[in-house]
PDB file of N, CA and C in Angstrom:
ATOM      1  N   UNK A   1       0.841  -1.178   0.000  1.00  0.00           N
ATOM      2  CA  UNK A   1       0.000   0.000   0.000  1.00  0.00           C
ATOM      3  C   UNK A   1       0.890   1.246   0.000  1.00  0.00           C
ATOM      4  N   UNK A   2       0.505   2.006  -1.168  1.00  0.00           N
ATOM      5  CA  UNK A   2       1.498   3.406  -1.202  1.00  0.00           C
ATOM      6  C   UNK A   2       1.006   4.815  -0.328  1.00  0.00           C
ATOM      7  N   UNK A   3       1.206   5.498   0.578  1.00  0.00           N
ATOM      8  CA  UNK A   3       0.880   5.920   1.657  1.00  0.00           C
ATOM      9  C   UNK A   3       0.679   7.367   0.899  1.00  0.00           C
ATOM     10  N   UNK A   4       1.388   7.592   0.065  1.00  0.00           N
ATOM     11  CA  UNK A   4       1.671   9.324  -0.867  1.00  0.00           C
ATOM     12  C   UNK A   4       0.540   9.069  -1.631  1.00  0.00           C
ATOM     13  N   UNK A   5       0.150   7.982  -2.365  1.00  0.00           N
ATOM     14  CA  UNK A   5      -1.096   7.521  -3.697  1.00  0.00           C
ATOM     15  C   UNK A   5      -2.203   7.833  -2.532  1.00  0.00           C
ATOM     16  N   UNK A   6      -2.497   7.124  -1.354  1.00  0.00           N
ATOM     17  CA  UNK A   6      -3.574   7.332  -0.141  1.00  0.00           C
ATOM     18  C   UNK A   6      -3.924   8.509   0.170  1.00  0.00           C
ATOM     19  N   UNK A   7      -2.548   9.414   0.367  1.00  0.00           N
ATOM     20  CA  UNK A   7      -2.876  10.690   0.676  1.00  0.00           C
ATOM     21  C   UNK A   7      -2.735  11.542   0.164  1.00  0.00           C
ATOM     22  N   UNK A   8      -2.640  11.051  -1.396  1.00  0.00           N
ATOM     23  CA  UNK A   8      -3.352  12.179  -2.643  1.00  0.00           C
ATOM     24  C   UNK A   8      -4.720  11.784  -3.242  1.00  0.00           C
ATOM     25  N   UNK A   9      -4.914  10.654  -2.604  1.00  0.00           N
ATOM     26  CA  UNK A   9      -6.844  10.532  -2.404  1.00  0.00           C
ATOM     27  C   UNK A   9      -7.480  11.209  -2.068  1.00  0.00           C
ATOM     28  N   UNK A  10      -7.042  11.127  -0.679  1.00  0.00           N
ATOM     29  CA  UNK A  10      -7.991  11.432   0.542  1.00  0.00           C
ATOM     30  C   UNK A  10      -7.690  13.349  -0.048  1.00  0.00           C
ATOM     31  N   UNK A  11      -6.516  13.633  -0.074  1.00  0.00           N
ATOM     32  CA  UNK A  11      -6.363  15.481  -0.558  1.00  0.00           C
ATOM     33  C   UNK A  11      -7.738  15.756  -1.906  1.00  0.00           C
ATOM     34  N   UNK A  12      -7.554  14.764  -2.399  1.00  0.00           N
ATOM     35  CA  UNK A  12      -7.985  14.994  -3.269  1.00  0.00           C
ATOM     36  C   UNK A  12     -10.003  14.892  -2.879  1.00  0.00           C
ATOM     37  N   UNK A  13     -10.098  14.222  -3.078  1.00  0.00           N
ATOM     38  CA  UNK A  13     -11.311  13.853  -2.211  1.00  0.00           C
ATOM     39  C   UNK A  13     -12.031  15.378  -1.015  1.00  0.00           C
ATOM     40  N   UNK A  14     -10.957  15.931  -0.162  1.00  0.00           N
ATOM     41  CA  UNK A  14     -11.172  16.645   0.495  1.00  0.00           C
ATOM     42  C   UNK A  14     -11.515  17.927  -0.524  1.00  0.00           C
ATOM     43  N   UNK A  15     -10.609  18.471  -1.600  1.00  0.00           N
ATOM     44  CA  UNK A  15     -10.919  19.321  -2.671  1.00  0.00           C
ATOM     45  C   UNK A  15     -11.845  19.265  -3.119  1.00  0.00           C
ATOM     46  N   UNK A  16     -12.532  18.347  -3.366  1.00  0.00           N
ATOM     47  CA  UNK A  16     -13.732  18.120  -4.248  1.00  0.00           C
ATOM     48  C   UNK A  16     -14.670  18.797  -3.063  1.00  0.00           C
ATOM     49  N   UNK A  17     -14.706  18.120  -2.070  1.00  0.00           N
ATOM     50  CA  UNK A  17     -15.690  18.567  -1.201  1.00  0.00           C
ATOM     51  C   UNK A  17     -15.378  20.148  -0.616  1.00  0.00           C
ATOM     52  N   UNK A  18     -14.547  20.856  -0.719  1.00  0.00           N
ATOM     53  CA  UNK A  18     -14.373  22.127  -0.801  1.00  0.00           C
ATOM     54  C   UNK A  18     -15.052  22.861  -1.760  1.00  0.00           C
ATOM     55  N   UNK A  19     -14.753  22.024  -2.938  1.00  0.00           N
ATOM     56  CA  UNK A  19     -15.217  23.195  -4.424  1.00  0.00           C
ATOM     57  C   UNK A  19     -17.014  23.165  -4.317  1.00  0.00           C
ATOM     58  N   UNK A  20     -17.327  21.998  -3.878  1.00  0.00           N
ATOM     59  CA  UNK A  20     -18.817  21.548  -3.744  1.00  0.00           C
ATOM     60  C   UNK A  20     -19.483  22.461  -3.573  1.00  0.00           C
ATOM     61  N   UNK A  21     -19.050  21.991  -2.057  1.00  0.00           N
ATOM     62  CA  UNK A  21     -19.515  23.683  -0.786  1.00  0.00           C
ATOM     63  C   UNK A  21     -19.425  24.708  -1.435  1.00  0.00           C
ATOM     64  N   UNK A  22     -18.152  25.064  -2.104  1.00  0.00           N
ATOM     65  CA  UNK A  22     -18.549  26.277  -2.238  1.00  0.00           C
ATOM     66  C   UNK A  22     -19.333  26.976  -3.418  1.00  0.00           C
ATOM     67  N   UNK A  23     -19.340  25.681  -4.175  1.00  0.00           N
ATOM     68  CA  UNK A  23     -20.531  26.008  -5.086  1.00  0.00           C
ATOM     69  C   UNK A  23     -21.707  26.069  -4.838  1.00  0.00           C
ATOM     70  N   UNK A  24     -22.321  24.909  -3.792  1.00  0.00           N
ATOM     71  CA  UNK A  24     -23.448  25.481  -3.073  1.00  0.00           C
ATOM     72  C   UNK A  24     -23.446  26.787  -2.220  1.00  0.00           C
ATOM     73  N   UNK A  25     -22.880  27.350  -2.063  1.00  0.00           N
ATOM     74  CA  UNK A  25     -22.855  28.738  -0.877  1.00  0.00           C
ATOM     75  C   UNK A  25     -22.645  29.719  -2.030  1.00  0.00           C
ATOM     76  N   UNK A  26     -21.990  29.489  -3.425  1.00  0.00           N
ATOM     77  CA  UNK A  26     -22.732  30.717  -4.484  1.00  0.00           C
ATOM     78  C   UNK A  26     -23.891  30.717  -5.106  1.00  0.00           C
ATOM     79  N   UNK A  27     -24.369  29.629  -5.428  1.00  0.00           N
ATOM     80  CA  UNK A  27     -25.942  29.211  -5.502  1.00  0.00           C
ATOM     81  C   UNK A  27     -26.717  29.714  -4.866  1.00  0.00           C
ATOM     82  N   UNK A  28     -27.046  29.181  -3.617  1.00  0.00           N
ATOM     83  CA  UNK A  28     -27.786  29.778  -2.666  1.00  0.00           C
ATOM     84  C   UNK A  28     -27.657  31.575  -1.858  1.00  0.00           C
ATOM     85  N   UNK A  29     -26.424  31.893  -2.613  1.00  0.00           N
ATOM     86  CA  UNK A  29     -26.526  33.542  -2.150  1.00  0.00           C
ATOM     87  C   UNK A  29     -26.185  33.244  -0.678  1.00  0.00           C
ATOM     88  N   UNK A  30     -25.769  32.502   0.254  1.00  0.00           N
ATOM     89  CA  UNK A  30     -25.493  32.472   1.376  1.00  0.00           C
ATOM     90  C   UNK A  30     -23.962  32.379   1.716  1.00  0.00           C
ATOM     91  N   UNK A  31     -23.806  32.569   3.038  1.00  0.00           N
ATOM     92  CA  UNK A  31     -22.495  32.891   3.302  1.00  0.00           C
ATOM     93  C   UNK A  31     -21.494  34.151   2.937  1.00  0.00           C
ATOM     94  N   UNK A  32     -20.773  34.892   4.012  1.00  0.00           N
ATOM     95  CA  UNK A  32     -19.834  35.790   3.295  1.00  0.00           C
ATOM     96  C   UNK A  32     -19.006  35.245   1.929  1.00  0.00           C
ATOM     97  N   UNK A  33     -18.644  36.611   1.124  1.00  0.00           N
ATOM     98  CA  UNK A  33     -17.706  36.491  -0.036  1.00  0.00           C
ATOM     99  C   UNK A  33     -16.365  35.743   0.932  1.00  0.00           C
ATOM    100  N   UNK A  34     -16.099  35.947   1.808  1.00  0.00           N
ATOM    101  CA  UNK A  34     -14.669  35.915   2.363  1.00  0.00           C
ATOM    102  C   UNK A  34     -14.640  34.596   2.653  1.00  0.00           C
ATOM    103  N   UNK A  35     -15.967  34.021   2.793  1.00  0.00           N
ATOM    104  CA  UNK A  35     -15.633  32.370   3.233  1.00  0.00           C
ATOM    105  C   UNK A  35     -16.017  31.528   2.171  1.00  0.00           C
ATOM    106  N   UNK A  36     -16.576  32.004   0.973  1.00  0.00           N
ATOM    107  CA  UNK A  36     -16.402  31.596   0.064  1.00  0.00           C
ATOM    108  C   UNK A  36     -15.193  31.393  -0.941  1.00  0.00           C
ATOM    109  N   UNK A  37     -14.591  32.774  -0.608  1.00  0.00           N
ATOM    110  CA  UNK A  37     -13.473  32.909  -1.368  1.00  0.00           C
ATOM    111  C   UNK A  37     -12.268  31.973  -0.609  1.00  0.00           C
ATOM    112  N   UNK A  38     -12.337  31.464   0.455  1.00  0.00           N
ATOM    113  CA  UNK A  38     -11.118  31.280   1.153  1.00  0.00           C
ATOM    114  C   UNK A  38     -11.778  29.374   0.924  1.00  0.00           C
ATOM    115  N   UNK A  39     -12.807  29.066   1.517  1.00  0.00           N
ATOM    116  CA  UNK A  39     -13.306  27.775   0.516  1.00  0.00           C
ATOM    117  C   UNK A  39     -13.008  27.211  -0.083  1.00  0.00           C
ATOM    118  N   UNK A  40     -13.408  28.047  -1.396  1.00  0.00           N
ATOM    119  CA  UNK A  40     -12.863  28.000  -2.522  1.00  0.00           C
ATOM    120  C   UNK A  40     -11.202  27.572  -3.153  1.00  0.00           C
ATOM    121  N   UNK A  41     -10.432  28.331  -2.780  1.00  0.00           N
ATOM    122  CA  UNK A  41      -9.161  28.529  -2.837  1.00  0.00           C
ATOM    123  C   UNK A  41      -8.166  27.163  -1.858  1.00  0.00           C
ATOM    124  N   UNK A  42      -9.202  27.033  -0.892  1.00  0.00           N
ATOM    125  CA  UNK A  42      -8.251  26.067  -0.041  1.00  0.00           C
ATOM    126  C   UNK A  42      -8.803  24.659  -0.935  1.00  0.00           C
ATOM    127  N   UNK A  43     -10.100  24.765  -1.204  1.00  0.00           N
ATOM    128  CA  UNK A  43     -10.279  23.090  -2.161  1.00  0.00           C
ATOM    129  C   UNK A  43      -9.914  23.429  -3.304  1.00  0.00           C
ATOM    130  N   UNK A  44      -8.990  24.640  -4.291  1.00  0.00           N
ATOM    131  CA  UNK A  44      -8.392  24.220  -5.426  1.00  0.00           C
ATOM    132  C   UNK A  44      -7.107  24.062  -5.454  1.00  0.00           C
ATOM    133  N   UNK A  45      -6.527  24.127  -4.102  1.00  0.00           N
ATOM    134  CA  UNK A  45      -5.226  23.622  -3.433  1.00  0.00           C
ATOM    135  C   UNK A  45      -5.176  22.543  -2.956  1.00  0.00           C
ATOM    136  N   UNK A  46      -5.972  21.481  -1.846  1.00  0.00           N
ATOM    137  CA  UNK A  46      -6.274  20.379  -2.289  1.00  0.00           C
ATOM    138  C   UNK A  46      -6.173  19.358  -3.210  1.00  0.00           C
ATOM    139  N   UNK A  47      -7.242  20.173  -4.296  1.00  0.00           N
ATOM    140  CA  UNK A  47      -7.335  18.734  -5.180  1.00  0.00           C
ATOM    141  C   UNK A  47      -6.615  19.198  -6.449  1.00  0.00           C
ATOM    142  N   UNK A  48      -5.817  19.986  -6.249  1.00  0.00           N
ATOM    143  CA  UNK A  48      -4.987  20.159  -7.524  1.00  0.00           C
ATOM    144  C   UNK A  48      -3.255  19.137  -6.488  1.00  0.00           C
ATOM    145  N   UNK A  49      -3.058  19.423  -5.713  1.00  0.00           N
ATOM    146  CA  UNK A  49      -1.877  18.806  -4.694  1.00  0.00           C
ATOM    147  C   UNK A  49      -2.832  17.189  -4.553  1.00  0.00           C
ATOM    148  N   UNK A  50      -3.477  16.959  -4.446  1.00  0.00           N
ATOM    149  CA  UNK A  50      -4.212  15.465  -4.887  1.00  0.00           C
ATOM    150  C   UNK A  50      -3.619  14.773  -5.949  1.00  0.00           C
ATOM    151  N   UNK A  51      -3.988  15.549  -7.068  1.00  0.00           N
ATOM    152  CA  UNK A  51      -3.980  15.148  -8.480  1.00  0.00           C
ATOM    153  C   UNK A  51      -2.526  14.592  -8.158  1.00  0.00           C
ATOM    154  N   UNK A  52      -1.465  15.831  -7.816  1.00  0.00           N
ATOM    155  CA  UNK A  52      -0.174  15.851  -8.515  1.00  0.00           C
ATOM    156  C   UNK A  52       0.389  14.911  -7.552  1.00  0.00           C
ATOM    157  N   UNK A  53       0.126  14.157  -6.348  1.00  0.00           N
ATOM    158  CA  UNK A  53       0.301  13.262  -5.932  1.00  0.00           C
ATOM    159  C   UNK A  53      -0.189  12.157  -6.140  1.00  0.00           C
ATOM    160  N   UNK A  54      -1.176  11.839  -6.884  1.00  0.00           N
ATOM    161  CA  UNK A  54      -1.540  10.741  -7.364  1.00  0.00           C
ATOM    162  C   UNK A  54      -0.812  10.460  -8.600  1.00  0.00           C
ATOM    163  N   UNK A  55      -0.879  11.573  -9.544  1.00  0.00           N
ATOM    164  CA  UNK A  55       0.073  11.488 -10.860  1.00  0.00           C
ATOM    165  C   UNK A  55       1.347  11.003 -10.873  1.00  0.00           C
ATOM    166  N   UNK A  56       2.557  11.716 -10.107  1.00  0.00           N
ATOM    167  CA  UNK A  56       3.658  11.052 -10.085  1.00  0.00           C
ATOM    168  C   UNK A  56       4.376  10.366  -8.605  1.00  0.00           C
ATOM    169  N   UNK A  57       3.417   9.511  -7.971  1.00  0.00           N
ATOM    170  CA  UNK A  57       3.871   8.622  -7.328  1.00  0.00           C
ATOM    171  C   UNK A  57       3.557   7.763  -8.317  1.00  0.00           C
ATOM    172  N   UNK A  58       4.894   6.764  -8.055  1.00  0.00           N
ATOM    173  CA  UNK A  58       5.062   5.525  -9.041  1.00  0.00           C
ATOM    174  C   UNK A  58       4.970   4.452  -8.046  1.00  0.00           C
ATOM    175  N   UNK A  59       4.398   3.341  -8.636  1.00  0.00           N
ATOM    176  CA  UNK A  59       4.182   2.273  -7.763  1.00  0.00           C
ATOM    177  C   UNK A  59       5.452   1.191  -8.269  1.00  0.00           C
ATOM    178  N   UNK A  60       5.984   0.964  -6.699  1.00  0.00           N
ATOM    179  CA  UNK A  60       6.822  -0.072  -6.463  1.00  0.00           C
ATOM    180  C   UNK A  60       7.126  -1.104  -6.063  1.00  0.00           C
ATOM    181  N   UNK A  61       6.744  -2.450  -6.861  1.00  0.00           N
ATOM    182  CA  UNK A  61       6.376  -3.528  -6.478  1.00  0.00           C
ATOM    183  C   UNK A  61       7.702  -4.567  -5.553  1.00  0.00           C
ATOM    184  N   UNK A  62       7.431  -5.067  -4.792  1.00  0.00           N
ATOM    185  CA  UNK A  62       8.573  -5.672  -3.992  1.00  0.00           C
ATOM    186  C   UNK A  62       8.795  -7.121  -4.393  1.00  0.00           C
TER     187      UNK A  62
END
């Protein structure tokens, strides 16, 4: 089990559910701009650092 591939899942995974939210909270007109914007920004840091840990960890078979 590769522990960097796991925890560019789970990053990743967590991003998604950042961008979600904060697409529901521009939808609905609720919530400050500031916690949207900061939301926002922290789940496209996330799941972009997801991606790029899932991308180039290489798997190493023993």
């Amino acid at each position: 089990m590769n522990m960097k591939r796991t925890f560019g899942a789970v990053l990743t995974i967590l991003g998604i559910i950042g961008l979600i939210y904060t697409g529901v909270l521009i939808i609905n007109h609720s919530g400050a701009a500031t916690t949207m914007i900061v939301v926002g920004i922290i789940g496209i840091i996330f799941f972009v650092s997801g991606i790029g840990l899932v991308r180039n960890t290489t798997d190493e078979t023993k």
